[in-house]
PDB file of N, CA and C in Angstrom:
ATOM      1  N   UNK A   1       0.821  -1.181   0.000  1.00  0.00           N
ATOM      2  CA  UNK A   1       0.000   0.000   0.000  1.00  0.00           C
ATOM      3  C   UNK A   1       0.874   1.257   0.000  1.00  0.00           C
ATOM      4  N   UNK A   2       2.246   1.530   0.529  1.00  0.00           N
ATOM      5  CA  UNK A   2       2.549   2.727   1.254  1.00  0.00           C
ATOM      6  C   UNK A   2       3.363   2.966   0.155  1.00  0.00           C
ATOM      7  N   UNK A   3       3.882   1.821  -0.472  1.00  0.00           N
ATOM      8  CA  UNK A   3       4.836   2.197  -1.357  1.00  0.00           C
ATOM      9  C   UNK A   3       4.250   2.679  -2.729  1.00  0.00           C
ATOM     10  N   UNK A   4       3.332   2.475  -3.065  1.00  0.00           N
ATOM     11  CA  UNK A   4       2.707   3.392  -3.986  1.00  0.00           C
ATOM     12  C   UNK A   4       2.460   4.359  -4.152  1.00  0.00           C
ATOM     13  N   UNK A   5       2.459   4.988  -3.270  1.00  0.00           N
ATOM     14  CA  UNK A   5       2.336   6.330  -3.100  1.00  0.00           C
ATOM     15  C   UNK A   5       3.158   7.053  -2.769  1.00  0.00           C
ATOM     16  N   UNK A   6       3.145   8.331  -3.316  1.00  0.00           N
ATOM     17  CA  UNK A   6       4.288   9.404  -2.532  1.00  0.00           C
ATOM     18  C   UNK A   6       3.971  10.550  -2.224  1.00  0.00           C
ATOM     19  N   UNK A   7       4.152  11.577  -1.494  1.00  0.00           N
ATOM     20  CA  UNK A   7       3.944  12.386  -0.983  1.00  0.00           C
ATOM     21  C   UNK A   7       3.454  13.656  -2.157  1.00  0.00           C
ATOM     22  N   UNK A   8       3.635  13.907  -3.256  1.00  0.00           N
ATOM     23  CA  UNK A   8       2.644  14.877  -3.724  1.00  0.00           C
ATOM     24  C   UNK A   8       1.130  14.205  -4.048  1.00  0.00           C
ATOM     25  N   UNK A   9       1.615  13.113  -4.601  1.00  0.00           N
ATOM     26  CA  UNK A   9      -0.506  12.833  -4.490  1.00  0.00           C
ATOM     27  C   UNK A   9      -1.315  12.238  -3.444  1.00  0.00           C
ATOM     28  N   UNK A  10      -0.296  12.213  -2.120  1.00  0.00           N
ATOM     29  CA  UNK A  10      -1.231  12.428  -0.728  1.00  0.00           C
ATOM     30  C   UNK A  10      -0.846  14.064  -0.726  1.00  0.00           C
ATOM     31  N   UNK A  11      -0.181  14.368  -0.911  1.00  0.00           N
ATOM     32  CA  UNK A  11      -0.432  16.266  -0.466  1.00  0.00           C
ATOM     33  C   UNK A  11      -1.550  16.417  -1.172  1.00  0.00           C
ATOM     34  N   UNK A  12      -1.817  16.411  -3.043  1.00  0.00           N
ATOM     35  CA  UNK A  12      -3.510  16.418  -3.464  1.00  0.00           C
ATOM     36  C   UNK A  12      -4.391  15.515  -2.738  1.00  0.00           C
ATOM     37  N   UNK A  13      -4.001  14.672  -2.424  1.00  0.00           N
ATOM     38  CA  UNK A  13      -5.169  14.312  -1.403  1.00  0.00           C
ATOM     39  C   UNK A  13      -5.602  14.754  -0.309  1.00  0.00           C
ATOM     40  N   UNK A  14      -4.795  15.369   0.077  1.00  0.00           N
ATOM     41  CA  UNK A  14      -5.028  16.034   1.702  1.00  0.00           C
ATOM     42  C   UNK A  14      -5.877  17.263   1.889  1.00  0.00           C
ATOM     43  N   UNK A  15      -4.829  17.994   0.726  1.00  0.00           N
ATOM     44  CA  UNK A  15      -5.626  19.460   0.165  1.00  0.00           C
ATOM     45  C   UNK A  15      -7.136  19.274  -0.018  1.00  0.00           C
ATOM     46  N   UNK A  16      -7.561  18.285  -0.710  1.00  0.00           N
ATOM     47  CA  UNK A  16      -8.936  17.709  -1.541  1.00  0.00           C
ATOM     48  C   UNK A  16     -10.045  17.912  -0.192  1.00  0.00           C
ATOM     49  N   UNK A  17      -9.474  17.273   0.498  1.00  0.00           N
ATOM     50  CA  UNK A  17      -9.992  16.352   2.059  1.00  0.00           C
ATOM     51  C   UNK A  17     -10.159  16.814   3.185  1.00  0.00           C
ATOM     52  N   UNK A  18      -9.085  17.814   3.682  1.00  0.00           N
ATOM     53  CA  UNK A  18      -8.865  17.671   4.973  1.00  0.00           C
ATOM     54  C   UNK A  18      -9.802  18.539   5.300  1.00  0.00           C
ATOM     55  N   UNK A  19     -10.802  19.218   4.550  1.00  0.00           N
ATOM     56  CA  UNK A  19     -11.797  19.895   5.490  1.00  0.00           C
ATOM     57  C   UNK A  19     -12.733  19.738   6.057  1.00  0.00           C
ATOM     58  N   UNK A  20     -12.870  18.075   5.551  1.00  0.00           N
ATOM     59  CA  UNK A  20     -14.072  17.229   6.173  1.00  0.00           C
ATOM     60  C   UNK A  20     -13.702  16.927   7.299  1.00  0.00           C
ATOM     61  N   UNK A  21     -12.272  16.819   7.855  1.00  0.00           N
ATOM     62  CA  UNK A  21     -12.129  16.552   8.836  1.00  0.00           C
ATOM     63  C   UNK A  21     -12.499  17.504  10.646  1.00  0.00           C
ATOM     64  N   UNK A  22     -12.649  16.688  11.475  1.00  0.00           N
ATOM     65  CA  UNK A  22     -13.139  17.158  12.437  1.00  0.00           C
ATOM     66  C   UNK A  22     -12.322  18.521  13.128  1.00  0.00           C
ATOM     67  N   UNK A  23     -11.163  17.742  12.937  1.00  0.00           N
ATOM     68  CA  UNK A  23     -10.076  19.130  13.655  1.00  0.00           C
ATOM     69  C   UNK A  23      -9.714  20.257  12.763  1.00  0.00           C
ATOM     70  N   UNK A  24     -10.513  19.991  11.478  1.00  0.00           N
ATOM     71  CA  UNK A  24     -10.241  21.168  10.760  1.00  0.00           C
ATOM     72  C   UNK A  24     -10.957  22.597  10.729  1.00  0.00           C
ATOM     73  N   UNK A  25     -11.836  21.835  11.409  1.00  0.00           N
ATOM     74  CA  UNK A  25     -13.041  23.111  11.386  1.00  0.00           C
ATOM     75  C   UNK A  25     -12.600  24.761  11.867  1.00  0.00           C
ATOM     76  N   UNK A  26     -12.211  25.836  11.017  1.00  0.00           N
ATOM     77  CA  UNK A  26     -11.425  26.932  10.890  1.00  0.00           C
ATOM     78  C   UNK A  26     -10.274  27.316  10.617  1.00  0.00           C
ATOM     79  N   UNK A  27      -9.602  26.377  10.202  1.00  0.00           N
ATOM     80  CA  UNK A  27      -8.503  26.132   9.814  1.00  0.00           C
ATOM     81  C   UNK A  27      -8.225  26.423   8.427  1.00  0.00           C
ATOM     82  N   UNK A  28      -6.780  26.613   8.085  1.00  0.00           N
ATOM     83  CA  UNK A  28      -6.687  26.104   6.071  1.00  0.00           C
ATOM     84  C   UNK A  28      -5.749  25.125   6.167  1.00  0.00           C
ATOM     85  N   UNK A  29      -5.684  24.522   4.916  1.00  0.00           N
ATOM     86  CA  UNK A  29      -4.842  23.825   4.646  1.00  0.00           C
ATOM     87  C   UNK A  29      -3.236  23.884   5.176  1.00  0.00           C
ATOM     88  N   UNK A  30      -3.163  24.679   4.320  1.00  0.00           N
ATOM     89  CA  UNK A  30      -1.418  25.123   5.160  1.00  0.00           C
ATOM     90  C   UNK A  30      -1.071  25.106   6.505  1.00  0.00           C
ATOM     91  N   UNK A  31      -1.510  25.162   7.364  1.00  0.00           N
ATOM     92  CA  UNK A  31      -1.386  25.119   9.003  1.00  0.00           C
ATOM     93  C   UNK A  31      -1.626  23.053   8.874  1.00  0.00           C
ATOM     94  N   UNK A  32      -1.682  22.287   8.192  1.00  0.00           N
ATOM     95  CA  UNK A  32      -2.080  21.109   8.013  1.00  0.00           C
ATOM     96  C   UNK A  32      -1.110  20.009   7.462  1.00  0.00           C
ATOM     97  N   UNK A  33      -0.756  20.690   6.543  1.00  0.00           N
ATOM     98  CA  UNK A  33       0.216  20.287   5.410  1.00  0.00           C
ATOM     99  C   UNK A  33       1.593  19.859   5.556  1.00  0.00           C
ATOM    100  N   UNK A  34       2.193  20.203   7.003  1.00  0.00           N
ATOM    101  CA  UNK A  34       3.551  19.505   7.744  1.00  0.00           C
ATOM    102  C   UNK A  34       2.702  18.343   8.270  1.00  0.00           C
ATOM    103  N   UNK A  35       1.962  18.542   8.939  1.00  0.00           N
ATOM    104  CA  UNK A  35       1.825  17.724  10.287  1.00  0.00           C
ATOM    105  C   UNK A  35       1.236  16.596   9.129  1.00  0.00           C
ATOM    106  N   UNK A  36       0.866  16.898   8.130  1.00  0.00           N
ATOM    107  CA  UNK A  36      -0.040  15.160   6.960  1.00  0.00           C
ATOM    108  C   UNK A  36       1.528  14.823   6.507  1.00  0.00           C
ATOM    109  N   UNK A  37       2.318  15.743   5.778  1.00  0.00           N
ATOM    110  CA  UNK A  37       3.652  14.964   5.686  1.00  0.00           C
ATOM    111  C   UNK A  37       4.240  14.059   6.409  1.00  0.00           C
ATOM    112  N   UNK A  38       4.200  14.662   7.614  1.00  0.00           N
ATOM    113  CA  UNK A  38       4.933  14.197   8.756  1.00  0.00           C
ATOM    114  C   UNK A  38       4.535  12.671   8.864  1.00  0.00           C
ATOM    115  N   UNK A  39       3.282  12.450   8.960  1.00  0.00           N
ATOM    116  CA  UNK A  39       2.204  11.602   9.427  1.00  0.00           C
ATOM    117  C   UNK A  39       2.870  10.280   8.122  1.00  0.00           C
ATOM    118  N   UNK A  40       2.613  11.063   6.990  1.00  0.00           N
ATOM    119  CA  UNK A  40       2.837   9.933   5.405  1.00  0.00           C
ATOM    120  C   UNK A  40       4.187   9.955   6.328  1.00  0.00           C
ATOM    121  N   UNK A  41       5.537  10.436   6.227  1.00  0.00           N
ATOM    122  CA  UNK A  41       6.366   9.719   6.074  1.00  0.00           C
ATOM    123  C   UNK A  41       6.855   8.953   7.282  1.00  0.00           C
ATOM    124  N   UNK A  42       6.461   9.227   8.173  1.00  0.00           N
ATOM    125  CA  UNK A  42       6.441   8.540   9.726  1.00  0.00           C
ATOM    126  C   UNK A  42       6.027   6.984   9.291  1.00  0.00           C
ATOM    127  N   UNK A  43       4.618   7.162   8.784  1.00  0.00           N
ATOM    128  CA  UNK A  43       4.067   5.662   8.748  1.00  0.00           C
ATOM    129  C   UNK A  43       4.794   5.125   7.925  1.00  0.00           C
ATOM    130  N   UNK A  44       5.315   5.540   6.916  1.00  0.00           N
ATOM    131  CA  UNK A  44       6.200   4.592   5.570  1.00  0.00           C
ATOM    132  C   UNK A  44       7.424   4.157   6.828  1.00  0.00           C
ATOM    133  N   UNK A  45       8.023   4.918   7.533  1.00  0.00           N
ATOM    134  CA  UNK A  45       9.130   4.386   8.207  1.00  0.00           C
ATOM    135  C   UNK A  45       8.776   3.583   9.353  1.00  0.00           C
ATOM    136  N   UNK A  46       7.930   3.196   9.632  1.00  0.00           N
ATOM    137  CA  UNK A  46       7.213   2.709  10.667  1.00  0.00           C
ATOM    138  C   UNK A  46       6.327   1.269  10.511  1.00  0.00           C
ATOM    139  N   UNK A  47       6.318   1.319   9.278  1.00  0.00           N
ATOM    140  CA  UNK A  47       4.915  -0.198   9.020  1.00  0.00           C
ATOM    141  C   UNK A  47       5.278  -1.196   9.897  1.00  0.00           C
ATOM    142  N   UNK A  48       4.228  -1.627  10.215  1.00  0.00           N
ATOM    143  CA  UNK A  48       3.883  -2.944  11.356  1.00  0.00           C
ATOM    144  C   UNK A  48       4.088  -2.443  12.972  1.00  0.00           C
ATOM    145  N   UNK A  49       4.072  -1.309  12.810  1.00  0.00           N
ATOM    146  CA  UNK A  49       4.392  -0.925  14.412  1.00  0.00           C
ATOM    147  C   UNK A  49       3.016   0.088  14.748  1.00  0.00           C
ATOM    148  N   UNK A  50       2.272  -0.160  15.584  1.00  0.00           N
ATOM    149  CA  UNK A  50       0.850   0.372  15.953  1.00  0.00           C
ATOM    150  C   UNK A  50       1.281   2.221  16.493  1.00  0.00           C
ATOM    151  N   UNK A  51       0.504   2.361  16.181  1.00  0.00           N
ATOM    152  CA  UNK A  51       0.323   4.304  16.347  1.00  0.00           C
ATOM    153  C   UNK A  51       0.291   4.372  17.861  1.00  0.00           C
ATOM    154  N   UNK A  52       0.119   3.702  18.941  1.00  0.00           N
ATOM    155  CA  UNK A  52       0.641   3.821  20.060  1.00  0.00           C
ATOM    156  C   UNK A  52       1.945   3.328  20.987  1.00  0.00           C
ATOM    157  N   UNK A  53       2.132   2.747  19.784  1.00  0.00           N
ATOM    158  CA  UNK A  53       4.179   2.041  20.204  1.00  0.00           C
ATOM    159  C   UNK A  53       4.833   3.261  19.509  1.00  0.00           C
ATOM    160  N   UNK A  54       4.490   4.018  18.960  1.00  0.00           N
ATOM    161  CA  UNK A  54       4.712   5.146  18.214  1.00  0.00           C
ATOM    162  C   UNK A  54       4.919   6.973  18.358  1.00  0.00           C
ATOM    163  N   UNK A  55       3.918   6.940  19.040  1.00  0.00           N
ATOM    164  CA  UNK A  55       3.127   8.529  19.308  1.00  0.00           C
ATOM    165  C   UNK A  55       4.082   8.939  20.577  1.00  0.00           C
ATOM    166  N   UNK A  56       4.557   8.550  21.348  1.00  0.00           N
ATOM    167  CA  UNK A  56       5.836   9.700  22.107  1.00  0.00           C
ATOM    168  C   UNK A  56       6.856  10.150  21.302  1.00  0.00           C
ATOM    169  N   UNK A  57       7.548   8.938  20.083  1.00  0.00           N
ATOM    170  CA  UNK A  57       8.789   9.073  19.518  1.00  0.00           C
ATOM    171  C   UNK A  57       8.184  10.263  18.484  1.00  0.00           C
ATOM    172  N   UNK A  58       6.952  10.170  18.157  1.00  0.00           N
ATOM    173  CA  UNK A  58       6.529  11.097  16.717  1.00  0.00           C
ATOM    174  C   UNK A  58       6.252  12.442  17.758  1.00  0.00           C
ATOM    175  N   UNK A  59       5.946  12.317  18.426  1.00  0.00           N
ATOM    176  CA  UNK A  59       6.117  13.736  19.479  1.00  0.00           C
ATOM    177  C   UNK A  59       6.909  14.271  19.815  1.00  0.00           C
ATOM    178  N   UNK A  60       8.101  13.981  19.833  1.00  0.00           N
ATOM    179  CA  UNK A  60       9.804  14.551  20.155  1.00  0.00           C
ATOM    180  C   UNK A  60      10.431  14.721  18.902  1.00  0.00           C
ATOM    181  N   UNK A  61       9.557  13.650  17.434  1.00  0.00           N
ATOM    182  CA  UNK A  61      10.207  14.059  16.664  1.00  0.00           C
ATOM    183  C   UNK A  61       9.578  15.126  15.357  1.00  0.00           C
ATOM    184  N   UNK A  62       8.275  15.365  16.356  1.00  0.00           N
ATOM    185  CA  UNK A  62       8.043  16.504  15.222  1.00  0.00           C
ATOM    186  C   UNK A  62       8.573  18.008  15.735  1.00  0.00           C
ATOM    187  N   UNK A  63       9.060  18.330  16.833  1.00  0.00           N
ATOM    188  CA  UNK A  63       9.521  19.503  17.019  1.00  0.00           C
ATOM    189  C   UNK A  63      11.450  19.641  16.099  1.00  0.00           C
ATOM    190  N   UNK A  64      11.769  18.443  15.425  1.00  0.00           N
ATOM    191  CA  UNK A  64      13.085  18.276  14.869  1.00  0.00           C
ATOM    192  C   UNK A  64      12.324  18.158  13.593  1.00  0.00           C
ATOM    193  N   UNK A  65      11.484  17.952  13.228  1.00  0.00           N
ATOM    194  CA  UNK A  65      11.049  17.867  11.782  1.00  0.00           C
ATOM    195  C   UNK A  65      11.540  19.448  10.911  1.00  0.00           C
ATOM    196  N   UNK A  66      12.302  18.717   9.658  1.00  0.00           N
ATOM    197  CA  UNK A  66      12.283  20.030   8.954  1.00  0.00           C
ATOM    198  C   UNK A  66      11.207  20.880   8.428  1.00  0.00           C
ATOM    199  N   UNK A  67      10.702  19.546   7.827  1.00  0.00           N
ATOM    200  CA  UNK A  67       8.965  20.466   7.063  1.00  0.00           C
ATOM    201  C   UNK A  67       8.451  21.394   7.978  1.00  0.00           C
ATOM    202  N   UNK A  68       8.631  21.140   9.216  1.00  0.00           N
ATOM    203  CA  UNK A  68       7.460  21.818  10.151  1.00  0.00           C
ATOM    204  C   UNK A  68       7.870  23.266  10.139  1.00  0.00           C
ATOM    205  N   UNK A  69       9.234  23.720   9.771  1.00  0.00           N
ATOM    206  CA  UNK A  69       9.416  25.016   9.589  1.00  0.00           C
ATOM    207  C   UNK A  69       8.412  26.050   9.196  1.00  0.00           C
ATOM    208  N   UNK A  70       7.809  27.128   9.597  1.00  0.00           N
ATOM    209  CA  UNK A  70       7.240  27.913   9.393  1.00  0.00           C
ATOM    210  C   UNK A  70       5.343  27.590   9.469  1.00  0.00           C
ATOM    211  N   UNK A  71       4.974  26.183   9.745  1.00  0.00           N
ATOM    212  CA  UNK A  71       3.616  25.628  10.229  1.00  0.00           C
ATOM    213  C   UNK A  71       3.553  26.270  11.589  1.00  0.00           C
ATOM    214  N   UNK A  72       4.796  25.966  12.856  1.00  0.00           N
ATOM    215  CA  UNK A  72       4.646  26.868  13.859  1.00  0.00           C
ATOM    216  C   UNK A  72       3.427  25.877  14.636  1.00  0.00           C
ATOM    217  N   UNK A  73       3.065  24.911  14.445  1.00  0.00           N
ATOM    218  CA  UNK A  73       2.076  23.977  15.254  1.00  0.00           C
ATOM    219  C   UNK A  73       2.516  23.281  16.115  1.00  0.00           C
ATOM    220  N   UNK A  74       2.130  23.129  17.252  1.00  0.00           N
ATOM    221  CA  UNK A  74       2.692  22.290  18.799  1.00  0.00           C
ATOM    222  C   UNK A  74       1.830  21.215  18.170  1.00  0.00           C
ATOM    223  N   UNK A  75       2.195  19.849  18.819  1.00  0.00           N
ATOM    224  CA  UNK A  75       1.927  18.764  18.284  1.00  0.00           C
ATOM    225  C   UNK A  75       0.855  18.999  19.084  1.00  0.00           C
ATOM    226  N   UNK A  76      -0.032  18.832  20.067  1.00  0.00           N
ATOM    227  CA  UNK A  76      -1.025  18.893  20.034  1.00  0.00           C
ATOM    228  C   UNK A  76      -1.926  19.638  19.267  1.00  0.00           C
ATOM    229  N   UNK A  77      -1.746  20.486  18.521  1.00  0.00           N
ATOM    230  CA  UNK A  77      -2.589  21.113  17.855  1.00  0.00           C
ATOM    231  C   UNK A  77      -2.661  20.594  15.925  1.00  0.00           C
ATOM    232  N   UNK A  78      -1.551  19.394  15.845  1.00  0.00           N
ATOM    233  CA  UNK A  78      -1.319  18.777  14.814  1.00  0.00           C
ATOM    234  C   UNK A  78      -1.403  17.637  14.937  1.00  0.00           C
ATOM    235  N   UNK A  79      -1.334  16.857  16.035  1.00  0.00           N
ATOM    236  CA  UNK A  79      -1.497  15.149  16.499  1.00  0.00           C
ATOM    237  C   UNK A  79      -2.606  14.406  15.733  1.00  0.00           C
ATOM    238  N   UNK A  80      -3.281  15.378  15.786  1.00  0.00           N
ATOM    239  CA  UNK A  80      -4.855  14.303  14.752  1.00  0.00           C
ATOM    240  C   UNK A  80      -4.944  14.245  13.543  1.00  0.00           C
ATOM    241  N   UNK A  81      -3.894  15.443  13.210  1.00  0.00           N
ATOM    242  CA  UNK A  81      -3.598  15.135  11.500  1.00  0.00           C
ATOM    243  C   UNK A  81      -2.387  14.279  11.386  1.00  0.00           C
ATOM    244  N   UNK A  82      -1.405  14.698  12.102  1.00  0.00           N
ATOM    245  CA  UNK A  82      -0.531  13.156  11.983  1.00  0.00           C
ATOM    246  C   UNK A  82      -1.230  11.921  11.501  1.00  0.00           C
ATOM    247  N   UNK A  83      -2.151  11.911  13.062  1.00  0.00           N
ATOM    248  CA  UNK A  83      -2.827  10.224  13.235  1.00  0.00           C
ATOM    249  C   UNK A  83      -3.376  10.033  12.066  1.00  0.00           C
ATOM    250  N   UNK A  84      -4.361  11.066  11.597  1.00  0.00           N
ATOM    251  CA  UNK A  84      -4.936  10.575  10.507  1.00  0.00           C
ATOM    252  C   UNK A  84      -3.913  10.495   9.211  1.00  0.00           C
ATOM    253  N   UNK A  85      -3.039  10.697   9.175  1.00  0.00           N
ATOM    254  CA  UNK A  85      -2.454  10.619   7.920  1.00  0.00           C
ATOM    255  C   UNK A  85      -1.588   9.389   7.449  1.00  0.00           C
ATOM    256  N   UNK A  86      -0.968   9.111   9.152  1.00  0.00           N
ATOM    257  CA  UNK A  86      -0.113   7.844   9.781  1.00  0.00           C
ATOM    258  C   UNK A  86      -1.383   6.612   9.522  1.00  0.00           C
ATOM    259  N   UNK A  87      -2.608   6.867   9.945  1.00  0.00           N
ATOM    260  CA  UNK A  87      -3.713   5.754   9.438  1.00  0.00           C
ATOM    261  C   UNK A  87      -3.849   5.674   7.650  1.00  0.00           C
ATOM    262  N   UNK A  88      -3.934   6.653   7.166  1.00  0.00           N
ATOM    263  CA  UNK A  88      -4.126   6.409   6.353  1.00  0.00           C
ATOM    264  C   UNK A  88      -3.259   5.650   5.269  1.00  0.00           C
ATOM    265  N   UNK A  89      -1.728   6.130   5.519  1.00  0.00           N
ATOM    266  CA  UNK A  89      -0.723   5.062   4.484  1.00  0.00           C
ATOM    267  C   UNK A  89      -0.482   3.946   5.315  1.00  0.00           C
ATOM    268  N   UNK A  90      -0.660   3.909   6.700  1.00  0.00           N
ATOM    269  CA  UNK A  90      -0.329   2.545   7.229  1.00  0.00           C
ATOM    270  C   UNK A  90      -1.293   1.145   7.311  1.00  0.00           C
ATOM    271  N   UNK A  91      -2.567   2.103   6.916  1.00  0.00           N
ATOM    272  CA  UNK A  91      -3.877   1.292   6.717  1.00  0.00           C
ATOM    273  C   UNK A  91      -4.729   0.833   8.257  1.00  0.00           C
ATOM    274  N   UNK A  92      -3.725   1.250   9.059  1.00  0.00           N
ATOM    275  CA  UNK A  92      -4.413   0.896  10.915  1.00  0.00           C
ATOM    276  C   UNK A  92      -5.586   2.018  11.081  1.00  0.00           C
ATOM    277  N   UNK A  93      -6.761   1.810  11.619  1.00  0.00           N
ATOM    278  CA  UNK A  93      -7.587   2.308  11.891  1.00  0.00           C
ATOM    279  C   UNK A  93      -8.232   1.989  13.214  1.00  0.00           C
ATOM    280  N   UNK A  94      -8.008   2.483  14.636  1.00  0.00           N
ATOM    281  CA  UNK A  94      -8.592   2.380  15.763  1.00  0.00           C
ATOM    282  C   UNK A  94     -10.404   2.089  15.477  1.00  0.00           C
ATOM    283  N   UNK A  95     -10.600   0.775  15.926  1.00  0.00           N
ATOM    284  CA  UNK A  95     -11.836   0.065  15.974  1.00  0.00           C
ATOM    285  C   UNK A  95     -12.870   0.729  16.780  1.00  0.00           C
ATOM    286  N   UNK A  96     -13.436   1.235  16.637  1.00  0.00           N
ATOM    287  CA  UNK A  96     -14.303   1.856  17.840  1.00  0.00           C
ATOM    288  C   UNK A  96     -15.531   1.024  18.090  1.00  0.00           C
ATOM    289  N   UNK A  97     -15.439  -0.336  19.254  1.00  0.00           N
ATOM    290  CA  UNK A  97     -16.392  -1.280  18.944  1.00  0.00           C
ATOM    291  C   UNK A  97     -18.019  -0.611  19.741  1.00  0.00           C
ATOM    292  N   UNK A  98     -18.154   0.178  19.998  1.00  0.00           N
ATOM    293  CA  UNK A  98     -19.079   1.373  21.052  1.00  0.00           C
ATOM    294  C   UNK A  98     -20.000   1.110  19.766  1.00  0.00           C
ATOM    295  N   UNK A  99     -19.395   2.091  18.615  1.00  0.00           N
ATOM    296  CA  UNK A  99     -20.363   2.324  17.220  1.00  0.00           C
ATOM    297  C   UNK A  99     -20.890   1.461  16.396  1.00  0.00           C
ATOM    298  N   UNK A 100     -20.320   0.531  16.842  1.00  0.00           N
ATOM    299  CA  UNK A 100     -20.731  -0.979  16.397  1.00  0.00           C
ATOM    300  C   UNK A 100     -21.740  -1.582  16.230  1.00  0.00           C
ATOM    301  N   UNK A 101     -22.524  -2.285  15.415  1.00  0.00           N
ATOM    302  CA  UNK A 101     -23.926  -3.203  15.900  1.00  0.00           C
ATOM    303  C   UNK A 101     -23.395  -4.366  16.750  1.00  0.00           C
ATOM    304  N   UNK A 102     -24.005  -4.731  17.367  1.00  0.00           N
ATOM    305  CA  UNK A 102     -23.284  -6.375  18.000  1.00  0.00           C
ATOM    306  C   UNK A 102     -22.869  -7.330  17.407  1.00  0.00           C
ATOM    307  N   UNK A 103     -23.639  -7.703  16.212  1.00  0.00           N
ATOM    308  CA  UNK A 103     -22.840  -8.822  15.226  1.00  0.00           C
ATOM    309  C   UNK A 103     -21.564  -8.077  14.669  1.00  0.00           C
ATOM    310  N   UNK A 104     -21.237  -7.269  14.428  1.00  0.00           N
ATOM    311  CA  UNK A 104     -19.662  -6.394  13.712  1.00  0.00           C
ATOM    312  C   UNK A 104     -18.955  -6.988  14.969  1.00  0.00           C
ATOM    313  N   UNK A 105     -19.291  -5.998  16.182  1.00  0.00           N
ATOM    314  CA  UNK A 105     -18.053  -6.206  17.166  1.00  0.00           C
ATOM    315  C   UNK A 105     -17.999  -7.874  17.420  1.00  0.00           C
ATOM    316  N   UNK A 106     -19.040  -8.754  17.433  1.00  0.00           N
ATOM    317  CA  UNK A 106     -18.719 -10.071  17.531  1.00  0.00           C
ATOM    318  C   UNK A 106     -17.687 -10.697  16.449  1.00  0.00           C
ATOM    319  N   UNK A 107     -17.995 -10.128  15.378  1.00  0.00           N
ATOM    320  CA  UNK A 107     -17.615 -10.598  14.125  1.00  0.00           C
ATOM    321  C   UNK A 107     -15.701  -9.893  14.544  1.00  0.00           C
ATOM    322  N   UNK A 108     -15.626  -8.806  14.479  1.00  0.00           N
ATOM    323  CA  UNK A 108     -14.209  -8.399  14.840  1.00  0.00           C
ATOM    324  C   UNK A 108     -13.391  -9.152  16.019  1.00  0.00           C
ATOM    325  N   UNK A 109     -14.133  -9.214  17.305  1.00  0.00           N
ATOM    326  CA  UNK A 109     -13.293 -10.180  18.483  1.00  0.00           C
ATOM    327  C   UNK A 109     -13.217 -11.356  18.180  1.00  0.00           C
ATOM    328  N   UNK A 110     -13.823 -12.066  17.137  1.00  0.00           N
ATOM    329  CA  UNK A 110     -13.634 -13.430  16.706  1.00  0.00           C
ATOM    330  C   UNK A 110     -12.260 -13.894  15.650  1.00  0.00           C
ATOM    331  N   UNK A 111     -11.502 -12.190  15.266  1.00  0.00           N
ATOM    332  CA  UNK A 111     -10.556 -12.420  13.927  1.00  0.00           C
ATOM    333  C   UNK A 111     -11.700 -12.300  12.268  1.00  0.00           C
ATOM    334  N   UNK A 112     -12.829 -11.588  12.527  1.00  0.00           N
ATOM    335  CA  UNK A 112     -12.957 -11.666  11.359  1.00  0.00           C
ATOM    336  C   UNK A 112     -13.831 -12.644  10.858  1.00  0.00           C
ATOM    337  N   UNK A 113     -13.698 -13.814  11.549  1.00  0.00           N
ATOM    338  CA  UNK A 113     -14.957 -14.583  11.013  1.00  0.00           C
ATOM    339  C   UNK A 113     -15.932 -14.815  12.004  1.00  0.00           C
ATOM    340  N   UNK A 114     -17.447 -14.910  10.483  1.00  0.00           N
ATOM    341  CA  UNK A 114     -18.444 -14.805  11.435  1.00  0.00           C
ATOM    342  C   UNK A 114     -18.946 -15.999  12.023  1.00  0.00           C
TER     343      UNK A 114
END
């Protein structure tokens, strides 16, 4: 998956997108656009390792990130675009079994089969 892609046609993708997103609401793009880099190339260097064996080292290492020059965003105020961006080339998506019908979440704690 990750290797197909490279970072200008997730940057058009991001641009396209990111205003649907929740944490975007007043925002533009550009205040966005390190922290989705960051996120793509984190996860390419990262596959098979879960976004919470992860998220301190990507926190110490986005204040050393070059891109982030001139974004000026504290990782908390960029963490959810990371995540989402780190989900998106790594393909991990936190299960939220709450939103679930009962046969899904049965179907998921079983591995998938029903």
């Amino acid at each position: 998956m990750a290797e197909n892609r490279n970072w200008n046609e997730e940057d058009s993708w991001w641009r396209n997108n990111f205003s649907s997103r929740p944490y975007a609401t007043g925002r533009n793009y550009e205040e966005f656009r390190p922290a989705y880099q960051y996120g793509f190339e984190s996860g390419q260097h990262n596959m098979g390792r879960g976004w919470n064996e992860v998220e301190s080292d990507l926190r110490s290492g986005w204040e050393k990130f070059e891109g982030r020059k001139g974004a000026g965003g504290t990782w908390d105020s960029v963490k959810h675009a990371v995540k989402d961006a780190w989900d998106r080339i790594t393909g991990h998506h936190e299960v939220d079994t709450d939103k679930m019908a009962d046969f899904e979440e049965d179907r998921v704690t079983r591995g998938g089969r029903l």
